[in-house]
N, C-alpha and C. Protein backbone atom coordinates (compact mmCIF):
# COMPACT_ATOMS: atom_id res chain seq x y z
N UNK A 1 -26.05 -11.97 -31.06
CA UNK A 1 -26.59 -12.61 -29.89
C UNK A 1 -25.98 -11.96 -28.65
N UNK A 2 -26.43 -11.53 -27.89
CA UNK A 2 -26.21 -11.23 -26.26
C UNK A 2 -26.01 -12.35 -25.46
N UNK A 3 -24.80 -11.15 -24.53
CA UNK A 3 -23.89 -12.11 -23.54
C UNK A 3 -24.74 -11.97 -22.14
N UNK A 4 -24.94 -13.17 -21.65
CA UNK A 4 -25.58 -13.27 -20.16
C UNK A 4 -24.49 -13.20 -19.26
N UNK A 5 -25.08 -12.19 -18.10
CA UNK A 5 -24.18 -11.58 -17.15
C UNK A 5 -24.99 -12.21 -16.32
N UNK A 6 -24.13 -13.30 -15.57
CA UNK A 6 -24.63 -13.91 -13.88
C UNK A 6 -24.06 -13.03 -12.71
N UNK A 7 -24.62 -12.63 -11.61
CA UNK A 7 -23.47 -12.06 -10.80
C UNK A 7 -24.07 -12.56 -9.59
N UNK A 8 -23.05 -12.84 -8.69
CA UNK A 8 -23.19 -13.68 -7.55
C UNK A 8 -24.01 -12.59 -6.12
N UNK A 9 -24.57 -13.16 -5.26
CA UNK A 9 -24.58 -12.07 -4.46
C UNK A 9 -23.88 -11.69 -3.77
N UNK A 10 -22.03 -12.07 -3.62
CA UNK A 10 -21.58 -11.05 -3.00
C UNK A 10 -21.20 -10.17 -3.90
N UNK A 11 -20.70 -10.31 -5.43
CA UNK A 11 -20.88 -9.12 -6.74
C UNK A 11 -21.98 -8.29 -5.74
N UNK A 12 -23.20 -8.56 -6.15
CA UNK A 12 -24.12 -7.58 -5.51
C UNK A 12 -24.00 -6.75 -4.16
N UNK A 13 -23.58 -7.45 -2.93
CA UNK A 13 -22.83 -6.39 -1.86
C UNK A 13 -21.41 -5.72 -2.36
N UNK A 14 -20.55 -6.16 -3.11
CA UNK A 14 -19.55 -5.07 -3.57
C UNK A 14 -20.14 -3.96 -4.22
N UNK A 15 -20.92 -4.14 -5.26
CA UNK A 15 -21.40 -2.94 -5.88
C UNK A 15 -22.48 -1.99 -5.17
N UNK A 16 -22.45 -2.38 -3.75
CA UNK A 16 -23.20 -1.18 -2.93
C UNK A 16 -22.33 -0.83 -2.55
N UNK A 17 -21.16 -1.30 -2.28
CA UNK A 17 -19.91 -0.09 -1.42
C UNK A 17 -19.84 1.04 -1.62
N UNK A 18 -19.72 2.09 -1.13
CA UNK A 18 -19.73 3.48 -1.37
C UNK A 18 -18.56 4.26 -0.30
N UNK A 19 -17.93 4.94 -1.15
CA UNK A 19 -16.48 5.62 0.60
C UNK A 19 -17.28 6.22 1.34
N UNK A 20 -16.60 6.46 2.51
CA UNK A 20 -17.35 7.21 3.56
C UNK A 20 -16.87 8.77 3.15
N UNK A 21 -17.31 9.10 3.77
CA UNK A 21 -17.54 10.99 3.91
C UNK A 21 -15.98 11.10 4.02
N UNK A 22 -15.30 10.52 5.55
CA UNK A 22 -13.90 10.56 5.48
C UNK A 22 -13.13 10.35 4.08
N UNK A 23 -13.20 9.48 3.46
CA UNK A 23 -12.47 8.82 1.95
C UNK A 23 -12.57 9.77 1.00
N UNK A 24 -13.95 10.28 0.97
CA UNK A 24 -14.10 11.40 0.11
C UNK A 24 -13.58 12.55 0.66
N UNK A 25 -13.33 13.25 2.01
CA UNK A 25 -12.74 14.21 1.98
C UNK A 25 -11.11 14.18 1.73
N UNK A 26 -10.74 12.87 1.58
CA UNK A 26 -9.12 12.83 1.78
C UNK A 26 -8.92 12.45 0.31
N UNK A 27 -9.76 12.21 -0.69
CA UNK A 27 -9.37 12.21 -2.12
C UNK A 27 -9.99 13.62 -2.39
N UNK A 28 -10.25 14.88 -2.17
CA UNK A 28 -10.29 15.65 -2.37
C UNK A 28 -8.79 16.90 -1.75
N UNK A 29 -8.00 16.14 -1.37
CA UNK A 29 -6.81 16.94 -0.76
C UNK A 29 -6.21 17.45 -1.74
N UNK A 30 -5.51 18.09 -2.01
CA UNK A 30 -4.72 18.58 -2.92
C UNK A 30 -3.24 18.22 -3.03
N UNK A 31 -3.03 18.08 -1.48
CA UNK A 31 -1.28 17.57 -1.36
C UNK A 31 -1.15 16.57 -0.23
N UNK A 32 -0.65 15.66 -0.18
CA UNK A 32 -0.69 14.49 1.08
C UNK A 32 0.61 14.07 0.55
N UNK A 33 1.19 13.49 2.21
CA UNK A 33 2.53 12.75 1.67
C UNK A 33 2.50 11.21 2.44
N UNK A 34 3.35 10.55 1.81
CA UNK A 34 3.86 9.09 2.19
C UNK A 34 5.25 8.85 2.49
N UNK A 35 5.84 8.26 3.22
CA UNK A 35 7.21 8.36 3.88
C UNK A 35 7.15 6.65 4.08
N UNK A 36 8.42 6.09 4.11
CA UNK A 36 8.43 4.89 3.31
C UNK A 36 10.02 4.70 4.00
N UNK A 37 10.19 3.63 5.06
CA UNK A 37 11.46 3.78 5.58
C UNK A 37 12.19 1.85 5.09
N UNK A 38 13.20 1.91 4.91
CA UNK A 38 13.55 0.56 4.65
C UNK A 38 14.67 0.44 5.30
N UNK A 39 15.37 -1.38 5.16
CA UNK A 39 16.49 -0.81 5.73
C UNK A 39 17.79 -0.19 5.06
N UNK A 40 17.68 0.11 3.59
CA UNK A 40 18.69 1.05 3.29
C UNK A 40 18.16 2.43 4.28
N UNK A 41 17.61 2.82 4.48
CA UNK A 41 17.71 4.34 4.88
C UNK A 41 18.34 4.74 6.11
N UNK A 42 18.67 3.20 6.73
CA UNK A 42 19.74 3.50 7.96
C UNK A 42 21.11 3.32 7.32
N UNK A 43 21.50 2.57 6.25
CA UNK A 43 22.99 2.35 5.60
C UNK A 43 23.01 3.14 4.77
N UNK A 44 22.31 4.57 4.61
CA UNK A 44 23.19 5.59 3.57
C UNK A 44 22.91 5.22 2.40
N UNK A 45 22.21 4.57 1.71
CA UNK A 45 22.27 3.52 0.68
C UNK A 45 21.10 3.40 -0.55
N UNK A 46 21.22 4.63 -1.54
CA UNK A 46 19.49 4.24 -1.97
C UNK A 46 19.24 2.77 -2.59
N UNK A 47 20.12 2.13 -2.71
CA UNK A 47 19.36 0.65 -3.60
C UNK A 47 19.92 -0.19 -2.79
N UNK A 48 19.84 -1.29 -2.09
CA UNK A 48 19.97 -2.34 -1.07
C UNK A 48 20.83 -3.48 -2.27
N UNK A 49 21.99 -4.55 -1.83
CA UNK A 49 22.71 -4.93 -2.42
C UNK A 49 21.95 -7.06 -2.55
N UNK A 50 21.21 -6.41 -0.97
CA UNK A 50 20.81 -7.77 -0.92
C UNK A 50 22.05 -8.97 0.34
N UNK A 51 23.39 -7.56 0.49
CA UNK A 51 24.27 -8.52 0.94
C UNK A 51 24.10 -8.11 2.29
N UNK A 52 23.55 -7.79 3.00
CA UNK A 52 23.06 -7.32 4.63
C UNK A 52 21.91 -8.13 5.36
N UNK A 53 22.60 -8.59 6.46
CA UNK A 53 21.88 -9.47 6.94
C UNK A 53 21.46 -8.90 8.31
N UNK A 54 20.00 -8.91 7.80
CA UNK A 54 18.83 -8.35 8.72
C UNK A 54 19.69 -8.49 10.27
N UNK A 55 19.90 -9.28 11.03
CA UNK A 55 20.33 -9.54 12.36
C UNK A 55 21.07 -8.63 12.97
N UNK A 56 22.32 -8.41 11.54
CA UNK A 56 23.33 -7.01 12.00
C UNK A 56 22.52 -5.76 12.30
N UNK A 57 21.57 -5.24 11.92
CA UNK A 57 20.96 -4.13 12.18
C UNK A 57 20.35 -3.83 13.64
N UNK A 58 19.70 -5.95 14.40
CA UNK A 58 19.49 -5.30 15.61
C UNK A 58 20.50 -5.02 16.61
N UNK A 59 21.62 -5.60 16.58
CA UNK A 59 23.15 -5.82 17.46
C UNK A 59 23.77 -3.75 17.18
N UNK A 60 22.90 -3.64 16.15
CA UNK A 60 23.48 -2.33 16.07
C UNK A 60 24.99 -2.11 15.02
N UNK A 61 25.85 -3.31 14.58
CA UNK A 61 27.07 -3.73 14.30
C UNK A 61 27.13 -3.29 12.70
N UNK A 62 26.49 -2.47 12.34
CA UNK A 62 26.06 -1.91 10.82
C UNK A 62 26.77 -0.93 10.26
């Protein structure tokens, strides 16, 4: 027996989405980068301890 597929009409406007020309030229790149700043990367620090409290960072007192 077959399964009945209901789909709502906004299902139906998602499945017209299509990327733009832009989207498609930028998944066709070959190399792109992402840069990703936290606040270990001002304390020297690759893994954060959890024991730094956000406030000290604006006073500068870090």
């Amino acid at each position: 027996m077959g399964t009945l597929l209901v789909i709502s009409e906004q299902e139906k406007k998602l499945v017209r989405v299509v990327p733009s020309e832009r989207q498609m030229r930028h998944q066709k790149l070959e190399f792109y980068g992402f840069l990703h700043f936290t606040i270990n990367t001002f304390t020297d620090r690759e893994w954060g301890g959890g024991h730094r409290i956000p406030l000290c960072f604006l006073s500068g007192a870090f």
